[in-house]
Protein backbone atom coordinates (compact mmCIF):
# COMPACT_ATOMS: atom_id res chain seq x y z
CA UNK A 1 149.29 94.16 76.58
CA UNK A 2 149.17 93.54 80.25
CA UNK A 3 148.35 89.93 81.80
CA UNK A 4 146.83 90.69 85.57
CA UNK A 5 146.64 87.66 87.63
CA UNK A 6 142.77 87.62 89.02
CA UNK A 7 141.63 85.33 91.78
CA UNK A 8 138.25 84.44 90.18
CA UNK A 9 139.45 84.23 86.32
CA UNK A 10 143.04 83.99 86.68
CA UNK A 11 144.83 85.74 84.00
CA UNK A 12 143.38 88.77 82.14
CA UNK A 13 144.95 89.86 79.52
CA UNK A 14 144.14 93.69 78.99
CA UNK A 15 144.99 95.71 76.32
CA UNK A 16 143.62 98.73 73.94
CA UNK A 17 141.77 101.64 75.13
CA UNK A 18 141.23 99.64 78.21
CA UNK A 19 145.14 99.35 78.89
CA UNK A 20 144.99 103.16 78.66
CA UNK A 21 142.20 103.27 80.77
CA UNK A 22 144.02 101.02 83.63
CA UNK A 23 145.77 103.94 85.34
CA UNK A 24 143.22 106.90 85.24
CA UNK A 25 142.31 108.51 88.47
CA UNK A 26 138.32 107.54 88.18
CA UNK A 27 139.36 104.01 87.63
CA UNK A 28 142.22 103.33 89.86
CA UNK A 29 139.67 105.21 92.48
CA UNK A 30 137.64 101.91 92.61
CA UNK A 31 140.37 100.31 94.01
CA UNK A 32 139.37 102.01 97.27
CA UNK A 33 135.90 101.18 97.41
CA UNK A 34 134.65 97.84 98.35
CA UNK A 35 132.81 95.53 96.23
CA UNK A 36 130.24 94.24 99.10
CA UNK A 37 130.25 97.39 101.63
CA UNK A 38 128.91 96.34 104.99
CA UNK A 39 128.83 92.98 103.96
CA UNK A 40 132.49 92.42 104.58
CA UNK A 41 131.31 93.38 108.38
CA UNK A 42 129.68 89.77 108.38
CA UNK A 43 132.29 87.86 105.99
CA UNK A 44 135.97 89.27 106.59
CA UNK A 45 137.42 87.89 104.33
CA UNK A 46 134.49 89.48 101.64
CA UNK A 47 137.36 92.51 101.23
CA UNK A 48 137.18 93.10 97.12
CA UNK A 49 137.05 96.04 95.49
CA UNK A 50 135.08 97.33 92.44
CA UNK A 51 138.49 97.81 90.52
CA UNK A 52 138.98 93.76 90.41
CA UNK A 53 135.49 93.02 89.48
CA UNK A 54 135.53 95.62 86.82
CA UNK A 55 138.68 93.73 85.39
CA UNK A 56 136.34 90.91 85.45
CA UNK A 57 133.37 92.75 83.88
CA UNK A 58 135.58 93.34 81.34
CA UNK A 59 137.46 89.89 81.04
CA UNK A 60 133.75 88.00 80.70
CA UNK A 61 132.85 91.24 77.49
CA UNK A 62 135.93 90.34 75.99
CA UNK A 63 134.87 87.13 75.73
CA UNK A 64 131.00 87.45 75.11
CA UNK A 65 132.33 89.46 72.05
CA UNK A 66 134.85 87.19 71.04
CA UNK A 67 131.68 84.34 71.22
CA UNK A 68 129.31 86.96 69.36
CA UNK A 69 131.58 87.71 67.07
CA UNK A 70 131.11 91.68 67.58
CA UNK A 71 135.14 92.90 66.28
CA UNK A 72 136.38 96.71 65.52
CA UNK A 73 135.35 99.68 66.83
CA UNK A 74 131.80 98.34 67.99
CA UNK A 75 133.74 95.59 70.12
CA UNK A 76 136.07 98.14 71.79
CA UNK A 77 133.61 100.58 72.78
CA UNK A 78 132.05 97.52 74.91
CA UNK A 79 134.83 96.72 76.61
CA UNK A 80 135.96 100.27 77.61
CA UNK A 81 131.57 100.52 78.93
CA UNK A 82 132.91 96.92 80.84
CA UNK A 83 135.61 98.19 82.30
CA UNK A 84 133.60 102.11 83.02
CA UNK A 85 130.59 100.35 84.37
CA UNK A 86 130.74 101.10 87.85
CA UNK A 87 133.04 104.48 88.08
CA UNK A 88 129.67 106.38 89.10
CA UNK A 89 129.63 104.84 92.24
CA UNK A 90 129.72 107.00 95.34
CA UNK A 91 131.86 105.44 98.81
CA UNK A 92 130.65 102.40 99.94
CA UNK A 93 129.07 101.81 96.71
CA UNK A 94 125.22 100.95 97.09
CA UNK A 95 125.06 102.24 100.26
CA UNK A 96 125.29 105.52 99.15
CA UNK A 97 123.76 105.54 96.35
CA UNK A 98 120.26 106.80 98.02
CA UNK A 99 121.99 109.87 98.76
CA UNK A 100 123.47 110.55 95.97
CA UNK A 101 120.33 110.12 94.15
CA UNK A 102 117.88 112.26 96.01
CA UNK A 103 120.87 115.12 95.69
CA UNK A 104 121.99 114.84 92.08
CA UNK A 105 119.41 112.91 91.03
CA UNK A 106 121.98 110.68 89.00
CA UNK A 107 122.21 106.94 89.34
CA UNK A 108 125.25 105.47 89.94
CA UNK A 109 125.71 104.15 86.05
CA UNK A 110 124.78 107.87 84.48
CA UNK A 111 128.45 108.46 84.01
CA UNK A 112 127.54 110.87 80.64
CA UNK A 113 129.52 113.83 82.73
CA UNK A 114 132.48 111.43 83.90
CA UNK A 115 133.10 110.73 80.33
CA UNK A 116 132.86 113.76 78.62
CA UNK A 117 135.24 115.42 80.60
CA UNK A 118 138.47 115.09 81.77
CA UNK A 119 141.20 111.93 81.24
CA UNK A 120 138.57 109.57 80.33
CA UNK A 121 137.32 110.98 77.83
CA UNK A 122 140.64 112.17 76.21
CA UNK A 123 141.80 108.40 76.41
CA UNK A 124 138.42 107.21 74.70
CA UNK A 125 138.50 110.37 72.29
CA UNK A 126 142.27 108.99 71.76
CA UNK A 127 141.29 105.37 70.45
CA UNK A 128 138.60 107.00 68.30
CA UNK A 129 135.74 106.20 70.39
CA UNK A 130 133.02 108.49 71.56
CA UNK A 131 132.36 108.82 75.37
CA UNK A 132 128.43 109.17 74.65
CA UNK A 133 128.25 106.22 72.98
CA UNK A 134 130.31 104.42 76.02
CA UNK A 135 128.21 105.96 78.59
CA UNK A 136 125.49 104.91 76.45
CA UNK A 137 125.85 101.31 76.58
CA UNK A 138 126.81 101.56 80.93
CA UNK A 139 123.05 102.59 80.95
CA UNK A 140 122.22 99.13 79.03
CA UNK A 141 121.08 101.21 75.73
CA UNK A 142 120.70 99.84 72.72
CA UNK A 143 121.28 96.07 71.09
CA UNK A 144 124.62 95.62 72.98
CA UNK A 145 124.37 97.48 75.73
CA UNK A 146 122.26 94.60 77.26
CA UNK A 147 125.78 92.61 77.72
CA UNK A 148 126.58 95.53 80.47
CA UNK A 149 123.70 96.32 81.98
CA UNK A 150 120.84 93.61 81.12
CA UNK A 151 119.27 90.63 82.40
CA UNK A 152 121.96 88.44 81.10
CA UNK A 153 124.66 91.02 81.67
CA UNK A 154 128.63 90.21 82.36
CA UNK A 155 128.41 92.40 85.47
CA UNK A 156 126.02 90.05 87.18
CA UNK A 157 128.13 86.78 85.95
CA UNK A 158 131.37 88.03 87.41
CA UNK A 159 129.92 89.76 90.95
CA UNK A 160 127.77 86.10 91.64
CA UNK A 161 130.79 83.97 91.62
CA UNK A 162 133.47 86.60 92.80
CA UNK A 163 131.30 87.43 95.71
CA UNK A 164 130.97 83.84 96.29
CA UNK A 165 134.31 83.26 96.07
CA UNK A 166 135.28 86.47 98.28
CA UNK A 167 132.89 85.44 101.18
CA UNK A 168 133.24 81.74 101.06
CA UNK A 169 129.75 80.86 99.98
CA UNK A 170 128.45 78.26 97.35
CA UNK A 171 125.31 79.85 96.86
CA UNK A 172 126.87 82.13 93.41
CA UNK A 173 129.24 80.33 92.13
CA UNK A 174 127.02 79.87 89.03
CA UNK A 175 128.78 78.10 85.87
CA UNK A 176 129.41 81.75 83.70
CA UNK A 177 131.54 79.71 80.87
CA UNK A 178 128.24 77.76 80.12
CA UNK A 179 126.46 81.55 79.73
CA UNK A 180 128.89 82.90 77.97
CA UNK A 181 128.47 80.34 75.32
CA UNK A 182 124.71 80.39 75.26
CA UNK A 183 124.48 83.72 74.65
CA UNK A 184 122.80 84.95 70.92
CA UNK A 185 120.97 87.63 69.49
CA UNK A 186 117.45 87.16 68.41
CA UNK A 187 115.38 90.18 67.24
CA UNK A 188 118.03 92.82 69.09
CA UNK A 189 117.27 91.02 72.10
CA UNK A 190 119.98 89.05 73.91
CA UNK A 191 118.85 85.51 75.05
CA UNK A 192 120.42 82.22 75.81
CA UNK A 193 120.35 79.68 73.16
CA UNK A 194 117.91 76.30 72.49
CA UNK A 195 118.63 74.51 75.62
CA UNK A 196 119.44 76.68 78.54
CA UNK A 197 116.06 77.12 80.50
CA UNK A 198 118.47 75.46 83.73
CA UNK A 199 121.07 77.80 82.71
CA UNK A 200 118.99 81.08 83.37
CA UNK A 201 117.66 78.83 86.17
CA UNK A 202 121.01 78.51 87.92
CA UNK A 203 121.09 82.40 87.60
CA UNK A 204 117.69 83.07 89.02
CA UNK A 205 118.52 80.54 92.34
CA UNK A 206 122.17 81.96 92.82
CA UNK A 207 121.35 85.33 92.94
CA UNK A 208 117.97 84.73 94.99
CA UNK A 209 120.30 82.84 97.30
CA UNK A 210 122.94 85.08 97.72
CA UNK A 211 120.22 87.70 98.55
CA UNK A 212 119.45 86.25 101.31
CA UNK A 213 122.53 84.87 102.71
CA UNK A 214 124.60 87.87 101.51
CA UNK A 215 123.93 90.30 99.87
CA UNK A 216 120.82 91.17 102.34
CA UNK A 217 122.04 90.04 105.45
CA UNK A 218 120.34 91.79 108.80
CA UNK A 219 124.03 93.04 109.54
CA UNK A 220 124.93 94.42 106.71
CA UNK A 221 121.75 96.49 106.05
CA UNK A 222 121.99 97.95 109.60
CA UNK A 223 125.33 99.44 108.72
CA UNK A 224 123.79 100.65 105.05
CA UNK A 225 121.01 102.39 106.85
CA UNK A 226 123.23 104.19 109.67
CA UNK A 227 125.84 105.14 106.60
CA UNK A 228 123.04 106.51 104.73
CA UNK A 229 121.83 108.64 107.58
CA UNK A 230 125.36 109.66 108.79
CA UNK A 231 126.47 110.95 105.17
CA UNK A 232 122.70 113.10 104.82
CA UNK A 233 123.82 114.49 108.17
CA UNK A 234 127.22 115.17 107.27
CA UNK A 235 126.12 116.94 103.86
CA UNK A 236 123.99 118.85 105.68
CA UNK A 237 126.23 120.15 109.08
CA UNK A 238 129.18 121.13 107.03
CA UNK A 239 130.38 122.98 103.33
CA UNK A 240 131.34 119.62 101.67
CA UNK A 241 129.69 119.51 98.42
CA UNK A 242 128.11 116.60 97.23
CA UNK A 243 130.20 116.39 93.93
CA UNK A 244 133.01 115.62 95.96
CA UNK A 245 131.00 113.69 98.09
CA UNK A 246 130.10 111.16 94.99
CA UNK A 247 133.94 111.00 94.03
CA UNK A 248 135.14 109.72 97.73
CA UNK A 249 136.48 106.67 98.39
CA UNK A 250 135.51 104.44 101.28
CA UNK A 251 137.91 105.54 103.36
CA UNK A 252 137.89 108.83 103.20
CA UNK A 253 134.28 109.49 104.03
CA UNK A 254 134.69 107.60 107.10
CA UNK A 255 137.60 109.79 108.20
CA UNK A 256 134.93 113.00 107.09
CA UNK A 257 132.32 111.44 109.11
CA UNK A 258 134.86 110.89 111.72
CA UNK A 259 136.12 114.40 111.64
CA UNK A 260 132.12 116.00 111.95
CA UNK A 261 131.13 116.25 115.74
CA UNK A 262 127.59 115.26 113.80
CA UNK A 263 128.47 112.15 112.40
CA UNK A 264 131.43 110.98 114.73
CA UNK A 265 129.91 108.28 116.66
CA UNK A 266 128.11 106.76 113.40
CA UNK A 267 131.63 106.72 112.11
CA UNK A 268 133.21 104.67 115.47
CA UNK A 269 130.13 102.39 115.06
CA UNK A 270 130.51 101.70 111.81
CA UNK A 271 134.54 101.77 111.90
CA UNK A 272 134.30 99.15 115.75
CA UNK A 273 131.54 97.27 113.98
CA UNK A 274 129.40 98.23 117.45
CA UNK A 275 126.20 98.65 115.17
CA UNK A 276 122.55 99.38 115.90
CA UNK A 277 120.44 96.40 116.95
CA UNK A 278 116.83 95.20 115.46
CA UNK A 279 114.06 96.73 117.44
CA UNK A 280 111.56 95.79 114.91
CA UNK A 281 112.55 92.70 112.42
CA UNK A 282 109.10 91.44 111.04
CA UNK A 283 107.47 89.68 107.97
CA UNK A 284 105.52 91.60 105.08
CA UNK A 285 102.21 90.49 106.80
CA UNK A 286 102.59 92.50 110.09
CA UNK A 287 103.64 95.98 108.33
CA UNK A 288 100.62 97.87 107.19
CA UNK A 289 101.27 98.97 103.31
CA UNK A 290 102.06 102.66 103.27
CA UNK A 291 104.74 101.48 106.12
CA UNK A 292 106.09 98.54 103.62
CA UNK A 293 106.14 100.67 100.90
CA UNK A 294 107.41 104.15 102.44
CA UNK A 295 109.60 106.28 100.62
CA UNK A 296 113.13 108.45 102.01
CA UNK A 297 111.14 111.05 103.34
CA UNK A 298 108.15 109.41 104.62
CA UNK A 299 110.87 106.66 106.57
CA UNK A 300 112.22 109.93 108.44
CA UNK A 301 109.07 111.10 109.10
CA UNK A 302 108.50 107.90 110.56
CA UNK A 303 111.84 108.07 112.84
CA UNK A 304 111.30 110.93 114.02
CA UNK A 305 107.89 110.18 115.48
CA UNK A 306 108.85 107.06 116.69
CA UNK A 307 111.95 109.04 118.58
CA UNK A 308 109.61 111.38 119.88
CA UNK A 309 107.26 108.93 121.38
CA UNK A 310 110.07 106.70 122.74
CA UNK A 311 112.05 109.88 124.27
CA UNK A 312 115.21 109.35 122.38
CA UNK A 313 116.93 111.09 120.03
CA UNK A 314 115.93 111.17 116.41
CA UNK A 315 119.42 109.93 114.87
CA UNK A 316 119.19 106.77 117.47
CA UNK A 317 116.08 105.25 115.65
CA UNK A 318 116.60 104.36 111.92
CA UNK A 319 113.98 102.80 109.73
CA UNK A 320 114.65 100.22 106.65
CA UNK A 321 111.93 100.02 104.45
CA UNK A 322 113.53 97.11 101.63
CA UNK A 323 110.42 97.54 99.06
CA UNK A 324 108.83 94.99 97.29
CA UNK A 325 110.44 91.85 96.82
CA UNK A 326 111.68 91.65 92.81
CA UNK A 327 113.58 89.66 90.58
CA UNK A 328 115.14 90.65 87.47
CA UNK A 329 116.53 87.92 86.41
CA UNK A 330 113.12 86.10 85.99
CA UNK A 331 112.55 88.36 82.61
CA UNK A 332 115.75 86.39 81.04
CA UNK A 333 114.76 85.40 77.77
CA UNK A 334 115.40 81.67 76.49
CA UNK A 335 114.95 79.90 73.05
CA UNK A 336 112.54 77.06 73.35
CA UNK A 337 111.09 75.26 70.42
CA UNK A 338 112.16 78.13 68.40
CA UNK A 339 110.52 80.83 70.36
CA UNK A 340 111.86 83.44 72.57
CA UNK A 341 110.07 83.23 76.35
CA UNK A 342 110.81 84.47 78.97
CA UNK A 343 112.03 82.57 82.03
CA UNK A 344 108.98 83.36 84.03
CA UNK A 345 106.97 81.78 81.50
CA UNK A 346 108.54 78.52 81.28
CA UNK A 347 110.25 77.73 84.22
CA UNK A 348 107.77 77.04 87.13
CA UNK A 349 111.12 77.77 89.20
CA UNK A 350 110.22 81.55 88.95
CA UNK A 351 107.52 81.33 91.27
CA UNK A 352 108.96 79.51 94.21
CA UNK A 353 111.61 81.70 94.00
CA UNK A 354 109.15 85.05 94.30
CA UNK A 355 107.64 83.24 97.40
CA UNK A 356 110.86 82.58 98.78
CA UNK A 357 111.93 86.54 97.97
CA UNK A 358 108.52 87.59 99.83
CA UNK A 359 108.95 84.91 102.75
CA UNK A 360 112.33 86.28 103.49
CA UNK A 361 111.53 89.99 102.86
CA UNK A 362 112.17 92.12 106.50
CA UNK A 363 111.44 95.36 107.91
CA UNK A 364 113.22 96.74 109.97
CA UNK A 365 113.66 99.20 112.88
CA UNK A 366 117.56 99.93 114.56
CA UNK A 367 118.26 101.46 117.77
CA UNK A 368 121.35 101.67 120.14
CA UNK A 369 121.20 98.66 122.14
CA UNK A 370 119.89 100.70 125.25
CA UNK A 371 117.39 102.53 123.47
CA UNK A 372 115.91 99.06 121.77
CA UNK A 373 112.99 98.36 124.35
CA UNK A 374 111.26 101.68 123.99
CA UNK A 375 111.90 102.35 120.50
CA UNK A 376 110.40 98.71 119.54
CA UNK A 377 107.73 99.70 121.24
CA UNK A 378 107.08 103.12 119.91
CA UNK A 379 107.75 101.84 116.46
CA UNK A 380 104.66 99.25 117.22
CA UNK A 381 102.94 102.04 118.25
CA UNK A 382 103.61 104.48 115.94
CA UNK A 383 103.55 102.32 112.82
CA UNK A 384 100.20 100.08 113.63
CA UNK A 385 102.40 96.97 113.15
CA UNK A 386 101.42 93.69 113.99
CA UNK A 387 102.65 91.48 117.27
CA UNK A 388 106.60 92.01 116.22
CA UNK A 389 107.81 89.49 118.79
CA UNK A 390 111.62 89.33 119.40
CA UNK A 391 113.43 90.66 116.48
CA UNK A 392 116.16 88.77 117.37
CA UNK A 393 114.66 85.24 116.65
């Protein structure tokens, strides 16, 4: 057994397939690839990696199980899916992950091929556990696959208060003890116990909070947006693959982006923090709905017209279409009265927090600074938006 000192949970003590699993490359990879991306371009000291929140992943199963009473076999396949969970992630994590998508057309928690092959699955296949069935419950399959990848999952407990923690915000620290213990089985379905509407509420407000203050910070999505269009570009000017494009670390696809004449001055941006500015920043209201609702390829379209008309070139205009505002967490389900409802239906909470989501919901245009008077224009233009004003207010 290992005890590894944690900053959010302070000792973990790990041990089992998942002390096997420790020092595998996939999993010691995440120890190169930041938990919050860009965000740590707005909160330096936000600098943790998906390696020390997958300890904690796995810390807060060990103890959901423990609570649950799940033991054996069962209870050991969880905790190696825990401590898995997030080695499908590409560099830079989420910010990525649209590339990897429209290329492989895998999401970042289909890890069935990681699995089955290779070290990982000779160390599950080792402690008598099959890599399906692990990969299985990573994609939240099945009764307790919901404690990985759920509404009430582990993965969101730990990332709300170690993100907190990591950027210095109060907004997530939500109380994950008091979860933990709520947590039962009704039907197959995982809810939260008689008594804990304000627990799923604290859930809901933390992670609409942290939304806004964090996790979708202006800042932080301009950098996500030029990374996104930077690695397309490098795919597509040299021979790197994009099977060893998924398996980079952070680092390393900086110094490739750095090292393609293409993608070189994304890479100094990104690398200087001397980011595109907001052209266009506006509210749901002004952006007609095929513009609100774009997809990838209909967004490009889109830059490159708005390039054209403002006489720049196409990779200086980048546009961020977030989608529709939504909230997961509002489909928690809570005992009350000895029914199972969902949060949405009893806690008038919900709503004001969907308002809040669509109040602070923002589309946006980037341009070099020089470049951001004519391409605000041509994106006003070009888009039929409404009166965008200064996107810097």
């Amino acid at each position: 057994m290992r005890a590894i000192k944690d900053s959010v949970h302070d000792y973990i003590e790990v041990d089992g397939v998942a002390e096997a699993l420790l020092d595998t490359r996939p999993v010691q990879r995440l120890r190169h690839i930041k938990q919050l991306s860009t965000v740590r371009l707005v909160y330096p000291s936000a600098n943790h990696t998906r390696f020390e929140h997958s300890l904690g992943v796995y810390h807060l199963a060990d103890r959901a199980l423990d609570h649950l009473d799940v033991t054996g076999a069962r209870a050991d396949t969880v905790r190696a899916a825990a401590l898995l969970h997030d080695i499908g992630h590409g560099p830079y994590g989420h910010q990525t992950e649209g590339i990897i998508q429209r290329r492989l057309g895998r999401h970042h928690d289909d890890v069935d091929r990681l699995l089955s092959n290779g070290v990982v699955g000779d160390v599950l296949s080792d402690h008598g556990l099959d890599p399906e069935r692990v990969a299985d419950l990573v994609a939240g399959e099945g009764r307790l696959g919901q404690l990985v990848a759920g509404e009430l999952d582990v993965d969101r407990m730990d990332y709300l208060v170690r993100d907190a923690h990591h950027t210095g915000v109060p907004y997530g620290t939500i109380d994950h003890g008091r979860l933990l213990r709520a947590l039962t089985f009704r039907d197959d379905d995982l809810v939260l116990a008689e008594g804990n509407v304000a627990t799923a509420e604290s859930v809901l407000v933390g992670r609409a909070l942290m939304n806004s203050a964090v996790y979708r910070h202006h800042v932080s999505r301009i950098a996500g947006a030029m990374l996104d269009r930077a690695g397309a570009r490098l795919l597509d000017a040299t021979d790197l693959d994009i099977e060893t494009f998924a398996r980079m670390t952070d680092a390393e696809l900086l110094a490739a982006l750095r090292d393609c004449e293409a993608t070189r001055d994304a890479a100094r941006r990104v690398r200087d923090r001397d980011l595109y500015k907001r052209a266009v920043w506006t509210e749901r209201d002004a952006v007609p709905d095929d513009v609100a609702t774009a997809d990838y390829e209909a967004a490009r379209d889109f830059e490159a017209d708005i390039a054209d008309t403002a006489g720049v070139p196409e990779h200086a205009v980048v546009v961020d279409t977030p989608g529709e505002p939504s909230m997961p967490e509002s489909s928690v389900r809570v005992a009350v009265n000895g029914d199972t409802r969902r949060l949405d239906e009893q806690s008038p909470l919900v709503e004001g927090m969907l308002a809040s989501q669509r109040v602070q919901w923002r589309f946006g245009v980037y341009a070099p600074e020089e470049h951001v008077p004519e391409v605000a224009a041509a994106a006003e233009r070009e888009l039929g938006l409404a009166d965008v004003g200064d996107p810097a207010e």
